[in-house]
C-alpha atoms as a PDB file:
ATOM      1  CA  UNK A   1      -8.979   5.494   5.798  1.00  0.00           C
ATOM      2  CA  UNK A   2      -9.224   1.980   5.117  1.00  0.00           C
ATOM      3  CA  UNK A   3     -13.241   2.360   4.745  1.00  0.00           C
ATOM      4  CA  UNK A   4     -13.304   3.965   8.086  1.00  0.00           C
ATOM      5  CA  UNK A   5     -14.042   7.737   8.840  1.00  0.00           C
ATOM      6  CA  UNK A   6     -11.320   9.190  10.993  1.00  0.00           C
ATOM      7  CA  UNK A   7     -12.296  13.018  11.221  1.00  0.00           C
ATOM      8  CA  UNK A   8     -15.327  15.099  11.102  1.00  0.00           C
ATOM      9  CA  UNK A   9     -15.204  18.663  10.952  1.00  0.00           C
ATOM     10  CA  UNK A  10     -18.062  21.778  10.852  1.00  0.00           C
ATOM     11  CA  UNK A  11     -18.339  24.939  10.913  1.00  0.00           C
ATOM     12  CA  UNK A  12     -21.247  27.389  11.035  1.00  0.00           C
ATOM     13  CA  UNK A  13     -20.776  31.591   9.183  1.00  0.00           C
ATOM     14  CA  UNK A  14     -23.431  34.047  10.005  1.00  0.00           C
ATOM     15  CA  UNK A  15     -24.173  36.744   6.690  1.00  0.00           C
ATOM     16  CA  UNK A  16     -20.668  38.750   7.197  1.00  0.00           C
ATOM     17  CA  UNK A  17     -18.601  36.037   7.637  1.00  0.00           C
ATOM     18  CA  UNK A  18     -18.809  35.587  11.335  1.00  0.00           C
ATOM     19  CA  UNK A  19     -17.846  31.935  12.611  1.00  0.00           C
ATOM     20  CA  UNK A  20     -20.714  31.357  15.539  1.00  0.00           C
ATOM     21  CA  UNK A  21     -19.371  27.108  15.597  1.00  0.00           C
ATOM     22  CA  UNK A  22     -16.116  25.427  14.398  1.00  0.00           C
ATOM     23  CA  UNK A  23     -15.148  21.854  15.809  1.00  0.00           C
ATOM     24  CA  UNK A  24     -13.365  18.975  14.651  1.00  0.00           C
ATOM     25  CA  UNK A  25     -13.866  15.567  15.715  1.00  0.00           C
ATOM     26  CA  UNK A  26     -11.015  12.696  15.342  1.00  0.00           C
ATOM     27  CA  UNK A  27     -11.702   8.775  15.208  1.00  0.00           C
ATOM     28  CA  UNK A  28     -12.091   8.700  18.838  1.00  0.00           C
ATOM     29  CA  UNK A  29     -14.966  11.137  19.091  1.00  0.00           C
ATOM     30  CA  UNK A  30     -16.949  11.354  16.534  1.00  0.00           C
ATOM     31  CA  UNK A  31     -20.653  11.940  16.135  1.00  0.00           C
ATOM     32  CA  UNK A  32     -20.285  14.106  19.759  1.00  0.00           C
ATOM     33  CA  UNK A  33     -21.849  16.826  18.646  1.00  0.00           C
ATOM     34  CA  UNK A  34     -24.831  17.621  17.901  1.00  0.00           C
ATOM     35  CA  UNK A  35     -24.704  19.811  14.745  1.00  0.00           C
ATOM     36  CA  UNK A  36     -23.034  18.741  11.584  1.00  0.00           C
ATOM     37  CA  UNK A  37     -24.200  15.835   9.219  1.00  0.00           C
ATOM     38  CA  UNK A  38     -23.027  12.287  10.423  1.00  0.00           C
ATOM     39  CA  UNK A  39     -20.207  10.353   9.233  1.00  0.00           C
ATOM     40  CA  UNK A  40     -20.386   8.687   6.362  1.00  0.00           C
ATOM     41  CA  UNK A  41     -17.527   6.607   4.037  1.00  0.00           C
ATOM     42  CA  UNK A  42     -16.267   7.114   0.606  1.00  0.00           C
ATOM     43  CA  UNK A  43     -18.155   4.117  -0.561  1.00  0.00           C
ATOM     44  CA  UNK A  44     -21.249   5.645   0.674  1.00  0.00           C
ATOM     45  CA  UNK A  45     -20.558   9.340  -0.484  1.00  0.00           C
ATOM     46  CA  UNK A  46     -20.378   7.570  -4.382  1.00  0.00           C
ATOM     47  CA  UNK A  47     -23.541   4.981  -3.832  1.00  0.00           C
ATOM     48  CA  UNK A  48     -25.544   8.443  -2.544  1.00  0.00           C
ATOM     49  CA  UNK A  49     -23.992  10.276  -5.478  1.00  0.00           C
ATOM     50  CA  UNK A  50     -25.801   7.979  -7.872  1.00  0.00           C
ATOM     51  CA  UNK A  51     -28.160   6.789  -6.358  1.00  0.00           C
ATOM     52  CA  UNK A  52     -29.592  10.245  -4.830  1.00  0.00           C
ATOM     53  CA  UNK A  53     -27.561  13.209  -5.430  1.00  0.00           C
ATOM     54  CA  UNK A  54     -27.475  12.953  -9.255  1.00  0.00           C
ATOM     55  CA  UNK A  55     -30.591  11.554  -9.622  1.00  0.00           C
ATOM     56  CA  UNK A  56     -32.855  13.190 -12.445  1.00  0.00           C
ATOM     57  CA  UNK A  57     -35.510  15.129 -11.059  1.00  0.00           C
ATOM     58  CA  UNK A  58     -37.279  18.367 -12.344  1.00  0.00           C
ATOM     59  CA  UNK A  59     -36.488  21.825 -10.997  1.00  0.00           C
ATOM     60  CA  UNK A  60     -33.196  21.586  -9.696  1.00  0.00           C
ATOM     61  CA  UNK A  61     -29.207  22.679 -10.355  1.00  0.00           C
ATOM     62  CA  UNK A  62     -26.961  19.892 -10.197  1.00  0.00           C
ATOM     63  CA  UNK A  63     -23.224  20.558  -8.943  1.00  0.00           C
ATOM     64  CA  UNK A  64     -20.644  18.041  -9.435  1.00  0.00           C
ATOM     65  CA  UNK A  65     -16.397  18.342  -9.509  1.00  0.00           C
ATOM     66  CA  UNK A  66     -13.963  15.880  -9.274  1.00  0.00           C
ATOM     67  CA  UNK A  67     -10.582  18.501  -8.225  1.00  0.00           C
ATOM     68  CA  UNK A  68      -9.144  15.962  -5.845  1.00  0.00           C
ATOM     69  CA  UNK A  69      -6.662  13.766  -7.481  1.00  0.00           C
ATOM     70  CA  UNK A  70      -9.489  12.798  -9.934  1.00  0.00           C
ATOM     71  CA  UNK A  71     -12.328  11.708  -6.531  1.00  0.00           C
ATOM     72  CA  UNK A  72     -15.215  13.221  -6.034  1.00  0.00           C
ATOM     73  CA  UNK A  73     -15.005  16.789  -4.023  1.00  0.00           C
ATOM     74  CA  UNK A  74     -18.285  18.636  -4.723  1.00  0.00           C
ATOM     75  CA  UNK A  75     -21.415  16.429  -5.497  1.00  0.00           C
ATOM     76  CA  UNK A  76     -25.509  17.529  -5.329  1.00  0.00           C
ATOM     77  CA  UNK A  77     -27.797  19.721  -6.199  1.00  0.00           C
ATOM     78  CA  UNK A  78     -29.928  23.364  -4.819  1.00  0.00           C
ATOM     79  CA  UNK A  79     -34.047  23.021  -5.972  1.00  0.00           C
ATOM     80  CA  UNK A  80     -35.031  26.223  -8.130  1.00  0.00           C
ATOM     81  CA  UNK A  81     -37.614  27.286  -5.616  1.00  0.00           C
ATOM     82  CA  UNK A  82     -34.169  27.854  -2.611  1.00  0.00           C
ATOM     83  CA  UNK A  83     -33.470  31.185  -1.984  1.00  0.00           C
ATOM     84  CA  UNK A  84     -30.313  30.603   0.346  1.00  0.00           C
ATOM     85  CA  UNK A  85     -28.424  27.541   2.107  1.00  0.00           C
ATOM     86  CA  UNK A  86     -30.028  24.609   0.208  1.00  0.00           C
ATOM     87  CA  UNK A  87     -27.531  22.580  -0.847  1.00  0.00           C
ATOM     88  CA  UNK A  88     -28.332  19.238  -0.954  1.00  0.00           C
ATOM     89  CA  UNK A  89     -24.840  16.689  -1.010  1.00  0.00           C
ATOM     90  CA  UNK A  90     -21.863  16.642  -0.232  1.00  0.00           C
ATOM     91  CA  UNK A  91     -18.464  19.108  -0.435  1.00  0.00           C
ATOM     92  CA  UNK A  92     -15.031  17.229   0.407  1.00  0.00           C
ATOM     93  CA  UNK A  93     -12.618  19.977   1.133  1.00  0.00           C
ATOM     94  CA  UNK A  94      -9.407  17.483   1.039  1.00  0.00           C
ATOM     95  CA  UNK A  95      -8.926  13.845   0.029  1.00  0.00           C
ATOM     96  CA  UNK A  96      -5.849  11.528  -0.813  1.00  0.00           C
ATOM     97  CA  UNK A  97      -5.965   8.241  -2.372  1.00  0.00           C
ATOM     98  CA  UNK A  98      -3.771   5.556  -0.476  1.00  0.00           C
ATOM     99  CA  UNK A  99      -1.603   3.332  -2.505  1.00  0.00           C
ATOM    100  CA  UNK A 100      -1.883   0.402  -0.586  1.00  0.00           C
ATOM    101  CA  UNK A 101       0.627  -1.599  -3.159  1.00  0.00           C
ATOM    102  CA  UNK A 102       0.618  -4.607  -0.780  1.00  0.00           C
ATOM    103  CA  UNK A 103      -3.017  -5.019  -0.878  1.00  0.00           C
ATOM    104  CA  UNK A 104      -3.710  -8.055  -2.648  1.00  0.00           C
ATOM    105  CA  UNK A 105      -0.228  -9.927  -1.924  1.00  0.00           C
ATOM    106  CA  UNK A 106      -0.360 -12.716   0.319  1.00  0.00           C
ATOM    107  CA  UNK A 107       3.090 -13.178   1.923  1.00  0.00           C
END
């Protein structure tokens, strides 16, 4: 919100569909624990999408949707050579623009 991350959540399935880890963190406490990628804005989510992500490289699949309100909600890509679990990017489950109409108002 506001360029700042205010939740972080993970969770780890086993083959069957078993949860063995499922945690969310909220502003307060994140980057606690130790699994789970680390937080990272909007801002930077798009400058790694182009920069990295999407980048043209040989032997890969590239995966990219925009479902949320037209923002970005699955970006990168799995090398030919993975067999299982290689996605490379980034998958954002849920995501609301704010209409800050006040913004650029001085009062």
């Amino acid at each position: 919100m506001n360029g700042k991350v205010i939740q972080r959540q993970y969770q780890c399935v086993q083959e069957g569909g078993i949860v063995v880890e499922n945690w969310i963190e909220q502003e307060d406490e994140l980057n606690t624990h130790e699994y789970g990628a680390a937080t990272i804005t909007l801002d930077e989510i798009y400058y790694l999408a182009k920069n990295d992500w999407l980048r043209k490289r040989d032997g890969v699949k590239y995966y990219f949707e925009a479902n949320n309100e037209g923002m970005i909600s699955i970006c990168g890509y799995i090398e030919d050579i993975c067999s299982d679990d290689c996605f490379i990017g980034v998958s954002i489950e849920w995501i609301k623009q704010s209409l800050n109409k006040f913004k650029n108002c001085l009062i």
